[in-house]
PDB file of N, CA and C in Angstrom:
ATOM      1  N   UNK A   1      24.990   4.020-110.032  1.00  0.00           N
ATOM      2  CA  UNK A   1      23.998   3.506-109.106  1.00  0.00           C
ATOM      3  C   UNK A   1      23.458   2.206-109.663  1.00  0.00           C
ATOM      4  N   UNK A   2      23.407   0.873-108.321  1.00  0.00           N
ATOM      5  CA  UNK A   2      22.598  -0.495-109.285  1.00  0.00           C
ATOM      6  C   UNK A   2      21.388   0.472-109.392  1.00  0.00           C
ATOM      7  N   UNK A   3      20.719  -0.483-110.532  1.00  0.00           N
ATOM      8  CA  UNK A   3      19.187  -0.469-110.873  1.00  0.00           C
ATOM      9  C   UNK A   3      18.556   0.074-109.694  1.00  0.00           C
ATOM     10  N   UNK A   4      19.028  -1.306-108.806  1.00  0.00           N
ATOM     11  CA  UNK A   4      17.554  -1.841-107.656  1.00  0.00           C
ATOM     12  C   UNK A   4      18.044  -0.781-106.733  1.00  0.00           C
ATOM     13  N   UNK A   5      19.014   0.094-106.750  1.00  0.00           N
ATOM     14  CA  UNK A   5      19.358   0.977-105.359  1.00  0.00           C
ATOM     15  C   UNK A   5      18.658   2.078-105.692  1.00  0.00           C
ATOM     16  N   UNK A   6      17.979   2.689-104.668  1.00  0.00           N
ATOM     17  CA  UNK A   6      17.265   4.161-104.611  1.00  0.00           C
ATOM     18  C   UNK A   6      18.462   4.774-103.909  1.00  0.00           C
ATOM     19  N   UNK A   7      17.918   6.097-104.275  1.00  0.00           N
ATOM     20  CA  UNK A   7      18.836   7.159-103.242  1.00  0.00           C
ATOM     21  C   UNK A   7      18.993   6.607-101.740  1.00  0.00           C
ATOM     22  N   UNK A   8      17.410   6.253-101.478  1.00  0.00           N
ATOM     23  CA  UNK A   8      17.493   6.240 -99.536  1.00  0.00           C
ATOM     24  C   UNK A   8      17.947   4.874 -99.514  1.00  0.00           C
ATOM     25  N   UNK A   9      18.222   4.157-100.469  1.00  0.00           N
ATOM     26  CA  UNK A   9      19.088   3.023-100.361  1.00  0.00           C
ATOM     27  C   UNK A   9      20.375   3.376-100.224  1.00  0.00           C
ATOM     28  N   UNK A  10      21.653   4.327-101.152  1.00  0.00           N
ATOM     29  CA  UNK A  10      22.442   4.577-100.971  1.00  0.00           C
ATOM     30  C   UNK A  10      22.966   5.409 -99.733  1.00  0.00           C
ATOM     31  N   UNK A  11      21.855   6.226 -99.179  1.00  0.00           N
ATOM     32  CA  UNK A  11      21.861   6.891 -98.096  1.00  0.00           C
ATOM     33  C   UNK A  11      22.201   5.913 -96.662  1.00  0.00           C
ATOM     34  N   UNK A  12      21.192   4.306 -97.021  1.00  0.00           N
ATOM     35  CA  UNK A  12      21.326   3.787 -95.956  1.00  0.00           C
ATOM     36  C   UNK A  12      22.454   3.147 -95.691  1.00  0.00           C
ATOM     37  N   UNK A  13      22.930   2.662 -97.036  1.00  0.00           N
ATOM     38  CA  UNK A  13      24.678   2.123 -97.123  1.00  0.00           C
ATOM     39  C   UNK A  13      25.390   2.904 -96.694  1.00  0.00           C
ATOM     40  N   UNK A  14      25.375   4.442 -96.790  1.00  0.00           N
ATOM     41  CA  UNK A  14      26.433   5.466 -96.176  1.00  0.00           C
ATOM     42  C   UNK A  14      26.193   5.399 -94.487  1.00  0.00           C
ATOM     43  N   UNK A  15      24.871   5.505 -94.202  1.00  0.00           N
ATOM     44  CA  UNK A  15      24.581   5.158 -93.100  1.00  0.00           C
ATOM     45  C   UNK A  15      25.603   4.115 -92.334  1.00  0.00           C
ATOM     46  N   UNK A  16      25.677   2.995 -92.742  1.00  0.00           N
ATOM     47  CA  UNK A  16      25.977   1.424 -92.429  1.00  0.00           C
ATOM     48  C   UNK A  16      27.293   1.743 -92.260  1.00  0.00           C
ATOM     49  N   UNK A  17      27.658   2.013 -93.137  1.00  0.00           N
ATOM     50  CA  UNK A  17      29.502   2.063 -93.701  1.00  0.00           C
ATOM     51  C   UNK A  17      29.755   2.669 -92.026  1.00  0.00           C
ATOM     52  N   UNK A  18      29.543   4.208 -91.843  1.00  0.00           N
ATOM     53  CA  UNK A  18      29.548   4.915 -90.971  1.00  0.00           C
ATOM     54  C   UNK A  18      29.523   4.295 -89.729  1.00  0.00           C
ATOM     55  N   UNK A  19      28.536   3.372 -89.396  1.00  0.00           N
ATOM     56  CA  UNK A  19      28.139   2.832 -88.005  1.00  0.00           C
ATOM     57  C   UNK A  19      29.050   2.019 -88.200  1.00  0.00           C
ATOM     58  N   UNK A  20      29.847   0.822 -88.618  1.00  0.00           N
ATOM     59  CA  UNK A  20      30.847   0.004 -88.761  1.00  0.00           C
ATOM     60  C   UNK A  20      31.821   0.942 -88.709  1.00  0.00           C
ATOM     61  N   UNK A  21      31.816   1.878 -88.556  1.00  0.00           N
ATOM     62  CA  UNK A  21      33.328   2.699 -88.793  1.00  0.00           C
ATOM     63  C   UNK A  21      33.645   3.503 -87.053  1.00  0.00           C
ATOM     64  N   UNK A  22      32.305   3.616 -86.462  1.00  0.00           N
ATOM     65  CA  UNK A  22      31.993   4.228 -85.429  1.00  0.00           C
ATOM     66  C   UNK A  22      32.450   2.835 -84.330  1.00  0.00           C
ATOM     67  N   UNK A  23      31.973   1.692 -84.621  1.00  0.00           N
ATOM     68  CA  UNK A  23      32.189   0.778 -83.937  1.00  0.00           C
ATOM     69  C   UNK A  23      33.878   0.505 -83.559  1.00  0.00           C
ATOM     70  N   UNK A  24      34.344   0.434 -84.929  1.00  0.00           N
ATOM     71  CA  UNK A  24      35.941   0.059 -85.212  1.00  0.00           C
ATOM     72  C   UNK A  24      36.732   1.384 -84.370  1.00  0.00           C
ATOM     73  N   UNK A  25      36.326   2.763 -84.756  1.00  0.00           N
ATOM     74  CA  UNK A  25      37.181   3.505 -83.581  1.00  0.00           C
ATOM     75  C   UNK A  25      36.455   3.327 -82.139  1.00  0.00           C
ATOM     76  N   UNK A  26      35.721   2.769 -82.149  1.00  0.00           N
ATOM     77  CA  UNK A  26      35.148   3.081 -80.632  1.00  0.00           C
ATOM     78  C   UNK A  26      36.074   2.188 -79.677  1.00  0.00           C
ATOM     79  N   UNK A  27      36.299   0.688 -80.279  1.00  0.00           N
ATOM     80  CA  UNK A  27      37.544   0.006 -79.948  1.00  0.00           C
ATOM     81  C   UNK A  27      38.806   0.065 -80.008  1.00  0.00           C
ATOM     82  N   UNK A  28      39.217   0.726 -80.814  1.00  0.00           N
ATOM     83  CA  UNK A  28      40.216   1.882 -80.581  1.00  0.00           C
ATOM     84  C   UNK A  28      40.826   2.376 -79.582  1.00  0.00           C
ATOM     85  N   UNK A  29      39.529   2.850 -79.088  1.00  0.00           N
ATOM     86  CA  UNK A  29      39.222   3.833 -77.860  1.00  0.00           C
ATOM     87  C   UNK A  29      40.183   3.520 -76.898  1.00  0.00           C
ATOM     88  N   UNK A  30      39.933   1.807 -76.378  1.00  0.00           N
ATOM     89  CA  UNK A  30      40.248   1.002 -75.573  1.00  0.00           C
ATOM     90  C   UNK A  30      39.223   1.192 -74.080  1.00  0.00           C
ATOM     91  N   UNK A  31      37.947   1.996 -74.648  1.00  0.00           N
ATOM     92  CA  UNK A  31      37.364   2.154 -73.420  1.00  0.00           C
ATOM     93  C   UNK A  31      37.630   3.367 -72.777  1.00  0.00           C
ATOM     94  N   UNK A  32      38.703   4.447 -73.414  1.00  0.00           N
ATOM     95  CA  UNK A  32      38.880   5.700 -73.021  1.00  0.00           C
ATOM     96  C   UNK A  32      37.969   6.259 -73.212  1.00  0.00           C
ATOM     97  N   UNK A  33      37.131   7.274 -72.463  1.00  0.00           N
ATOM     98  CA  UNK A  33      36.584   8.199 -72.557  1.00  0.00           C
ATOM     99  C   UNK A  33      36.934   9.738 -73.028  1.00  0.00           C
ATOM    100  N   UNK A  34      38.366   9.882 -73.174  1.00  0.00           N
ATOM    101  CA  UNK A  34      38.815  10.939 -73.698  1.00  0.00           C
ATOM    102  C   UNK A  34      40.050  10.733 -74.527  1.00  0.00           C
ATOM    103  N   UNK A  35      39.510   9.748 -74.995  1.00  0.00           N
ATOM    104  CA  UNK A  35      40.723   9.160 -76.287  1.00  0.00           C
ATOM    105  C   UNK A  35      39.958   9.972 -77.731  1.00  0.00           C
ATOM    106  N   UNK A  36      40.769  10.520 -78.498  1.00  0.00           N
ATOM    107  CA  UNK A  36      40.085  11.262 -79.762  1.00  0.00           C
ATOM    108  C   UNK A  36      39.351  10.212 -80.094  1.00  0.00           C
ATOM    109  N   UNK A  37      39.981   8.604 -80.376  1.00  0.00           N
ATOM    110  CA  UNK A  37      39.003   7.456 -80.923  1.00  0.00           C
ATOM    111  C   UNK A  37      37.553   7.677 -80.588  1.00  0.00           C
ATOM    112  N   UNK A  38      37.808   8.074 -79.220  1.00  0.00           N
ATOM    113  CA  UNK A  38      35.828   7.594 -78.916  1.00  0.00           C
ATOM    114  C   UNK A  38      35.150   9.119 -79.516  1.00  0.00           C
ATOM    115  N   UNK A  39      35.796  10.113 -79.283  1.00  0.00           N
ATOM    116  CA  UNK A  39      35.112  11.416 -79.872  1.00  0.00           C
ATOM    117  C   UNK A  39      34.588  11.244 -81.577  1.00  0.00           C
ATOM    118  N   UNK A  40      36.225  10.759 -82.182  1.00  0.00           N
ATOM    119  CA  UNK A  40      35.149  10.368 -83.458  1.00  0.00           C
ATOM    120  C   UNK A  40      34.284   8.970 -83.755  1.00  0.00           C
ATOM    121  N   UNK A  41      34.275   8.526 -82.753  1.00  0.00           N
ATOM    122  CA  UNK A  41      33.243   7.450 -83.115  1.00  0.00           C
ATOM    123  C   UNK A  41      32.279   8.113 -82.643  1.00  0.00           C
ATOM    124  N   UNK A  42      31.824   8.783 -81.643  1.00  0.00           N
ATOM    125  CA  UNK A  42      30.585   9.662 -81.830  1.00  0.00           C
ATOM    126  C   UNK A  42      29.667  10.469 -82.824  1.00  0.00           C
ATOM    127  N   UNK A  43      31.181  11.214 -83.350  1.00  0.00           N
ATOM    128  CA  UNK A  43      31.288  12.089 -84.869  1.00  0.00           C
ATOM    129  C   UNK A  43      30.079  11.171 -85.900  1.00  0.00           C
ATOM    130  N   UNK A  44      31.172   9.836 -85.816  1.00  0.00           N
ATOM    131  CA  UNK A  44      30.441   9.262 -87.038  1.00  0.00           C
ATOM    132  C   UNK A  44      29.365   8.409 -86.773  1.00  0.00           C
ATOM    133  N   UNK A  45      28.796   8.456 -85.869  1.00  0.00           N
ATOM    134  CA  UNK A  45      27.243   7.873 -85.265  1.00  0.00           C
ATOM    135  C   UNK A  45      26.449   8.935 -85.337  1.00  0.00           C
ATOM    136  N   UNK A  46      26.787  10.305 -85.006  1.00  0.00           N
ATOM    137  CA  UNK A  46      25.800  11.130 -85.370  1.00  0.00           C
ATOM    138  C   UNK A  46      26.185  11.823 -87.086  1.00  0.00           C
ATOM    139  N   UNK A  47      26.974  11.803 -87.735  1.00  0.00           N
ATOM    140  CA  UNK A  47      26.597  11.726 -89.288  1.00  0.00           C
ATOM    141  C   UNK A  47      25.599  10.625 -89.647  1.00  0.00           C
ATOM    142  N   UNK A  48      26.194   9.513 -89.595  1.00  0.00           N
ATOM    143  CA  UNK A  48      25.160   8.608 -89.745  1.00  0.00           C
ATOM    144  C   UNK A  48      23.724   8.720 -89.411  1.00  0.00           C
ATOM    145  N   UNK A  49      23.508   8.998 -88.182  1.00  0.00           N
ATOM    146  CA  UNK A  49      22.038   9.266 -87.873  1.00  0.00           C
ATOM    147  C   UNK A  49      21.317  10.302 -88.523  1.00  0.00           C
ATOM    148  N   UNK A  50      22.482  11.511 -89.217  1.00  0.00           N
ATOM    149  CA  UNK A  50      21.907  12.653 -89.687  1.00  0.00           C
ATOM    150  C   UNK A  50      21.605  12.241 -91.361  1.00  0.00           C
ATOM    151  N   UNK A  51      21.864  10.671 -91.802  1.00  0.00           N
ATOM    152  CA  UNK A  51      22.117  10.418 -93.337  1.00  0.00           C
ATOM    153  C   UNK A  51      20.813   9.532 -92.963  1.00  0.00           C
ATOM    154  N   UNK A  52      20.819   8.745 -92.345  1.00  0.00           N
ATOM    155  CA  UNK A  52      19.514   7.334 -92.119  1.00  0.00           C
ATOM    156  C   UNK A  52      19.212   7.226 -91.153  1.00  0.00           C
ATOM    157  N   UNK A  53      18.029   7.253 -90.393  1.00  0.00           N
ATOM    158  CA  UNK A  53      17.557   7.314 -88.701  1.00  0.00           C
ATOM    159  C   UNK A  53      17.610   5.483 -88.700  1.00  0.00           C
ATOM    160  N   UNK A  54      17.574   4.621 -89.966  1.00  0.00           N
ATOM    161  CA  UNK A  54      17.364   2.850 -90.106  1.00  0.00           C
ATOM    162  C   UNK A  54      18.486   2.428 -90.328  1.00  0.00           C
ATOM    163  N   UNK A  55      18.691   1.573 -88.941  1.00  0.00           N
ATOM    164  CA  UNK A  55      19.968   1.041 -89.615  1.00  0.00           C
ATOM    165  C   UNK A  55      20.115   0.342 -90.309  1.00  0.00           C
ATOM    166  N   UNK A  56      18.719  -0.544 -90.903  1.00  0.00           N
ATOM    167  CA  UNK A  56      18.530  -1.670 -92.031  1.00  0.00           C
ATOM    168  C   UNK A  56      19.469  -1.921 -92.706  1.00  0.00           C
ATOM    169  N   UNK A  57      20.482  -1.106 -93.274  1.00  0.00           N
ATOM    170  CA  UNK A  57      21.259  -2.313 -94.339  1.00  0.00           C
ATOM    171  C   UNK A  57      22.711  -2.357 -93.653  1.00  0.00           C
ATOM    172  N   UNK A  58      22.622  -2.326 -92.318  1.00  0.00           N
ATOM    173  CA  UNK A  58      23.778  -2.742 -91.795  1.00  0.00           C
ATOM    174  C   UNK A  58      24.523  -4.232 -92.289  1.00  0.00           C
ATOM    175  N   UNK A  59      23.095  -4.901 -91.759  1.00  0.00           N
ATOM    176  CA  UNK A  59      23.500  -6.185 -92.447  1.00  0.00           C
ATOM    177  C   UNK A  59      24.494  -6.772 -94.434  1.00  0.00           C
ATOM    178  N   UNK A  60      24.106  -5.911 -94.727  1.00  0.00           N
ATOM    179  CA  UNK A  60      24.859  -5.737 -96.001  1.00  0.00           C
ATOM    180  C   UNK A  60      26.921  -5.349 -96.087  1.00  0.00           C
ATOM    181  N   UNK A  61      26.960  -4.491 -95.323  1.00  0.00           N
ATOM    182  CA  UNK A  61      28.171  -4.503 -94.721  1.00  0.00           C
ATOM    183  C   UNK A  61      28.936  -4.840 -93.890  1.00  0.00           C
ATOM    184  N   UNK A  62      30.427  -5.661 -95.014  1.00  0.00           N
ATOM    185  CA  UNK A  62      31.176  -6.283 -94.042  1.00  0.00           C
ATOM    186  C   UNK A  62      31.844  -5.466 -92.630  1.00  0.00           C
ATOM    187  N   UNK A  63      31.902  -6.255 -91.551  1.00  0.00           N
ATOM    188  CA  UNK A  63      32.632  -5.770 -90.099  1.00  0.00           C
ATOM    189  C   UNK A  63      34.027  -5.331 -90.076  1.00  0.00           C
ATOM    190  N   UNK A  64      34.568  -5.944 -91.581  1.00  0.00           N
ATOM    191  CA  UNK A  64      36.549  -6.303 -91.610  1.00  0.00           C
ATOM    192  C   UNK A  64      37.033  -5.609 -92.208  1.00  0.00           C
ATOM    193  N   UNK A  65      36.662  -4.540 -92.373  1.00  0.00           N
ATOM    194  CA  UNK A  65      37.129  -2.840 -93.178  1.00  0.00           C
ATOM    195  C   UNK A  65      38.100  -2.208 -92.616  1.00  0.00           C
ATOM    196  N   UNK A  66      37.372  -1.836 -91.452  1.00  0.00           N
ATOM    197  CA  UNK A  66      38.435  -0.778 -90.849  1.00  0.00           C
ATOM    198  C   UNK A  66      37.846   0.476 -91.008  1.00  0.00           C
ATOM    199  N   UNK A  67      38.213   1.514 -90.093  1.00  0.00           N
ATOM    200  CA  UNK A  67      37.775   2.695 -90.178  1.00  0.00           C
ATOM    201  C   UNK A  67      37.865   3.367 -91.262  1.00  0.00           C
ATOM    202  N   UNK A  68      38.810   3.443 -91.540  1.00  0.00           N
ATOM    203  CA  UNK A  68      39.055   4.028 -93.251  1.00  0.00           C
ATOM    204  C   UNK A  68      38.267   3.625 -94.375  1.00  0.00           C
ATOM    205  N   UNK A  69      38.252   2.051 -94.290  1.00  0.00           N
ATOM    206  CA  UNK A  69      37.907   1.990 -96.034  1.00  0.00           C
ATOM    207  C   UNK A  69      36.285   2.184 -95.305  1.00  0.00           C
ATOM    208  N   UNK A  70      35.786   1.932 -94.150  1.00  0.00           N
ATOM    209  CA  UNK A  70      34.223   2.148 -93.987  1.00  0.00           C
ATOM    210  C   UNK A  70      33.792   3.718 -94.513  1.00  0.00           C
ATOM    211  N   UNK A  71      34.898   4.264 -93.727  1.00  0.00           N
ATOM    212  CA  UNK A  71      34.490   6.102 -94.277  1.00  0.00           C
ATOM    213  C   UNK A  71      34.671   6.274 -95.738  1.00  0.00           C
ATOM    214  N   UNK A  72      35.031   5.963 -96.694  1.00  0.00           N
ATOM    215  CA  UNK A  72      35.962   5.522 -98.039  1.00  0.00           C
ATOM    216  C   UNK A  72      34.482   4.865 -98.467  1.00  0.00           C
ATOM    217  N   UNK A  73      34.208   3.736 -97.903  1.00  0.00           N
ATOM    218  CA  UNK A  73      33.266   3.260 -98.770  1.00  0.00           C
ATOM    219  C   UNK A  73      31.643   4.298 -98.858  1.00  0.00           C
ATOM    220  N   UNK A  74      31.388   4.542 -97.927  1.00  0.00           N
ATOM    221  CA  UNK A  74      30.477   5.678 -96.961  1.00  0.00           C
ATOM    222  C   UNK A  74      30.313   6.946 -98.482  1.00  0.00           C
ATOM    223  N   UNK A  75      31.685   7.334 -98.486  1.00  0.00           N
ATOM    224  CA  UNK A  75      31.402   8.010 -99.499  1.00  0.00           C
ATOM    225  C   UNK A  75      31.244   7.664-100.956  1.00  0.00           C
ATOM    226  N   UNK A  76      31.822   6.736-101.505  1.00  0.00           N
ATOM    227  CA  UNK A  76      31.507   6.326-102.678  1.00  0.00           C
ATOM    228  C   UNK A  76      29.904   5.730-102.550  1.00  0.00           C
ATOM    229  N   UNK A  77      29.185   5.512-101.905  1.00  0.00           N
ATOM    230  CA  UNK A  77      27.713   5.454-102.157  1.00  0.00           C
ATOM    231  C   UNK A  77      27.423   6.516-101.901  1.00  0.00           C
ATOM    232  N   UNK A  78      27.540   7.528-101.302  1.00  0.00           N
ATOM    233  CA  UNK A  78      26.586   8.826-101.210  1.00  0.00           C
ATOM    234  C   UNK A  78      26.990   9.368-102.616  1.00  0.00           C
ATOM    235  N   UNK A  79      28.474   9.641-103.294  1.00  0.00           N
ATOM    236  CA  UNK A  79      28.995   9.349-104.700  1.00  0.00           C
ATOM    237  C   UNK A  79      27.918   8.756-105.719  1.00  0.00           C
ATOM    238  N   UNK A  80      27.143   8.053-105.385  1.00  0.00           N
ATOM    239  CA  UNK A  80      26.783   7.047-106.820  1.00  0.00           C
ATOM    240  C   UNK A  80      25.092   8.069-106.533  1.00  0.00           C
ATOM    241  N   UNK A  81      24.685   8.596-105.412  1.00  0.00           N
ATOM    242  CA  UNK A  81      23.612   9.371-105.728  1.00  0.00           C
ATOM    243  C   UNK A  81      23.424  10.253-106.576  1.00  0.00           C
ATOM    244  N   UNK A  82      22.344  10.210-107.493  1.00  0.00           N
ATOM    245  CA  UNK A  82      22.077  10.820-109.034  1.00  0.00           C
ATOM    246  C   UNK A  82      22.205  12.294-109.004  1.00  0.00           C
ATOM    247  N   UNK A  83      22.754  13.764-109.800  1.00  0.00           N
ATOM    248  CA  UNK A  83      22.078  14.859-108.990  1.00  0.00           C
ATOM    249  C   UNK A  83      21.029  14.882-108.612  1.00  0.00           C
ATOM    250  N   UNK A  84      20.659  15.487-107.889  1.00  0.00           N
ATOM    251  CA  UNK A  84      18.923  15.698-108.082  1.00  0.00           C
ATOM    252  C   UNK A  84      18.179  14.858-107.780  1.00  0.00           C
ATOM    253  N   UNK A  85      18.536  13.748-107.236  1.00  0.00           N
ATOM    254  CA  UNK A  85      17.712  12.645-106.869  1.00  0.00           C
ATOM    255  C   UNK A  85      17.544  12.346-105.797  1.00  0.00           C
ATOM    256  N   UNK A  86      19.119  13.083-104.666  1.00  0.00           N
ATOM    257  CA  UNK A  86      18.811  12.987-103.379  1.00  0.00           C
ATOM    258  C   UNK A  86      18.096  13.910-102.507  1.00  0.00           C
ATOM    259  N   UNK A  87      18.373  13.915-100.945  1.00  0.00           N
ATOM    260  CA  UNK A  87      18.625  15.042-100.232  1.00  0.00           C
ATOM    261  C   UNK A  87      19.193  16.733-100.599  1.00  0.00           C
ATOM    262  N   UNK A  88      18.426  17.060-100.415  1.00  0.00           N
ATOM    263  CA  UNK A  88      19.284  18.975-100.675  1.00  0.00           C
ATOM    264  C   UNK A  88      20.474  18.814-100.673  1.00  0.00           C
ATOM    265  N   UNK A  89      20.744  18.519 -99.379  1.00  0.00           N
ATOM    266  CA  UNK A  89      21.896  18.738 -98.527  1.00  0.00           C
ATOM    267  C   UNK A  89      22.403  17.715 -98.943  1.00  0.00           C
ATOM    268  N   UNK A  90      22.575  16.705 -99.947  1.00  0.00           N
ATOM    269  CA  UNK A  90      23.765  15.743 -99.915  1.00  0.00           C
ATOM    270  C   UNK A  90      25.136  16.700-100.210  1.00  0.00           C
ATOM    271  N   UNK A  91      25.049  17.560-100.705  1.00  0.00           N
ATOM    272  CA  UNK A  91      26.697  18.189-100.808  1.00  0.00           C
ATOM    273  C   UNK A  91      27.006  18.363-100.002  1.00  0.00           C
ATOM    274  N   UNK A  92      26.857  18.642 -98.463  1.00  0.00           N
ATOM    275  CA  UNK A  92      27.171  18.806 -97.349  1.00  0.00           C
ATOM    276  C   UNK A  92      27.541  17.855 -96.712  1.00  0.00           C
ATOM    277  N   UNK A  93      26.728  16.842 -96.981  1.00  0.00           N
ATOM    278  CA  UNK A  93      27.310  15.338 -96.353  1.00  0.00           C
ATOM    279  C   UNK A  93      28.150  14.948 -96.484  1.00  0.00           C
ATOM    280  N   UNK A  94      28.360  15.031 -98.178  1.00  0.00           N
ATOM    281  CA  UNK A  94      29.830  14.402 -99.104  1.00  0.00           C
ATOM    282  C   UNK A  94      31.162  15.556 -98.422  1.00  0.00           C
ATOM    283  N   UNK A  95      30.815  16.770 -98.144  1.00  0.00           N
ATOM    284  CA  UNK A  95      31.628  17.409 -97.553  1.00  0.00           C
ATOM    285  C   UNK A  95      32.228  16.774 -95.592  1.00  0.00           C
ATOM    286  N   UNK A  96      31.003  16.358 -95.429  1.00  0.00           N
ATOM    287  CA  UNK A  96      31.315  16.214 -94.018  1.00  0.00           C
ATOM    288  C   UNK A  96      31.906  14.683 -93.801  1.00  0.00           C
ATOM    289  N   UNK A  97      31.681  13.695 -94.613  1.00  0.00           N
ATOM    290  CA  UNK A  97      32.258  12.981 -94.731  1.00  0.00           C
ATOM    291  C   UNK A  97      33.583  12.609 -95.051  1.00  0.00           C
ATOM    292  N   UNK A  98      34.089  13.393 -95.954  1.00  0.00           N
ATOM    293  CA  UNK A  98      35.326  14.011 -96.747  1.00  0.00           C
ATOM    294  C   UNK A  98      35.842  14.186 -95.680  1.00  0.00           C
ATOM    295  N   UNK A  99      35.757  15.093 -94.422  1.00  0.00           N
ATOM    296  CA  UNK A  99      36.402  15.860 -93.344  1.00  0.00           C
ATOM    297  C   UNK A  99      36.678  14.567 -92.205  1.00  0.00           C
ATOM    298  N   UNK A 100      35.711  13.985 -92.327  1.00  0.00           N
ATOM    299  CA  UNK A 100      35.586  12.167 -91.394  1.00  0.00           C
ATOM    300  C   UNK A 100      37.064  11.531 -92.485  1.00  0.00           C
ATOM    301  N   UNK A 101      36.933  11.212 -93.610  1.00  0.00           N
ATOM    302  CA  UNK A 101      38.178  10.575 -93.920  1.00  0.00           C
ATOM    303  C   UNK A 101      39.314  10.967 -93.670  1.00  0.00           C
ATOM    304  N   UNK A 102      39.564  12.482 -93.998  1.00  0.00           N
ATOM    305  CA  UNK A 102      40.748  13.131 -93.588  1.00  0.00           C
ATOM    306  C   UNK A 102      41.248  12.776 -91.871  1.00  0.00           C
ATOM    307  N   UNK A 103      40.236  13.026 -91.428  1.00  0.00           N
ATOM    308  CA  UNK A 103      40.540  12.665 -89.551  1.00  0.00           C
ATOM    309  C   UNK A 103      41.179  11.693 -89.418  1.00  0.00           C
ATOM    310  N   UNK A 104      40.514  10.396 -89.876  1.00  0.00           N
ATOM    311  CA  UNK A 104      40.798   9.257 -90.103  1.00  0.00           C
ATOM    312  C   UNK A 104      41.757   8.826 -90.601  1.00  0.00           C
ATOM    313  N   UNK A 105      42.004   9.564 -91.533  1.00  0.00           N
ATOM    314  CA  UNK A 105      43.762   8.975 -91.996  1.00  0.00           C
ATOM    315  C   UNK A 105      45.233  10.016 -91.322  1.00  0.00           C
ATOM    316  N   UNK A 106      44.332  10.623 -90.470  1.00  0.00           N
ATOM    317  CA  UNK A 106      45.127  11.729 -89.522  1.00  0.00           C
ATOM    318  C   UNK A 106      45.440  10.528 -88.777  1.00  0.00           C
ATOM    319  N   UNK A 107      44.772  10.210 -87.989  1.00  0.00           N
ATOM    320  CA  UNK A 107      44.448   9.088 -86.496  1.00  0.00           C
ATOM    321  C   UNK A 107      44.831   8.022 -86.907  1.00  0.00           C
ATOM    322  N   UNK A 108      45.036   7.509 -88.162  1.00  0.00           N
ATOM    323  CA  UNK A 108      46.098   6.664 -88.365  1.00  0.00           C
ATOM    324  C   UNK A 108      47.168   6.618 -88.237  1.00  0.00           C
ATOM    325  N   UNK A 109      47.998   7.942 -88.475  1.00  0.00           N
ATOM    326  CA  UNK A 109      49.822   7.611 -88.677  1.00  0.00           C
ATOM    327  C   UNK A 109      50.072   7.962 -87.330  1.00  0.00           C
TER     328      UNK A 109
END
């Protein structure tokens, strides 16, 4: 973890990662409404909302990722949270996120 990052800092980067990742499949989509793309871009707008209600450090993350390395990056900051320093429930997150990458590199090939 930097110095200057708190937990609800890293929380909000997982946040961010997530919403950039929600965006990238949502285009995907192509505007389908029942394209899996748009289902998990939902997925990962409401993880996100369930990690940071602020989207504040969106701005910190680049747009040119891609779904993957956003979910990828998503977790390596919830990763750098101290034990014990976050949320209860961060093991659950890191779990549910985990399950978001796997999808994701499903919906790739």
């Amino acid at each position: 973890m930097h110095p200057h990052q708190t937990p609800a800092d890293l929380l909000e980067l997982a946040a961010a990662h997530l919403r950039m990742a929600a965006v990238d499949a949502a285009k995907q989509s192509l505007g389908d409404a029942f394209s899996p793309w748009h289902a998990y871009a939902g997925q990962l707008e409401l993880t996100a909302d369930g990690l940071s209600a602020q989207p504040s450090a969106a701005s910190q993350v680049a747009d040119q990722a891609g779904v993957l390395t956003h979910v990828e990056l998503a977790i390596g900051a919830l990763d750098a949270v101290p034990p014990g320093h976050g949320p209860a429930d961060v093991a659950l997150w890191c779990w549910q996120l985990e399950q978001l990458r796997r999808t994701a590199a499903e919906m790739a090939t």
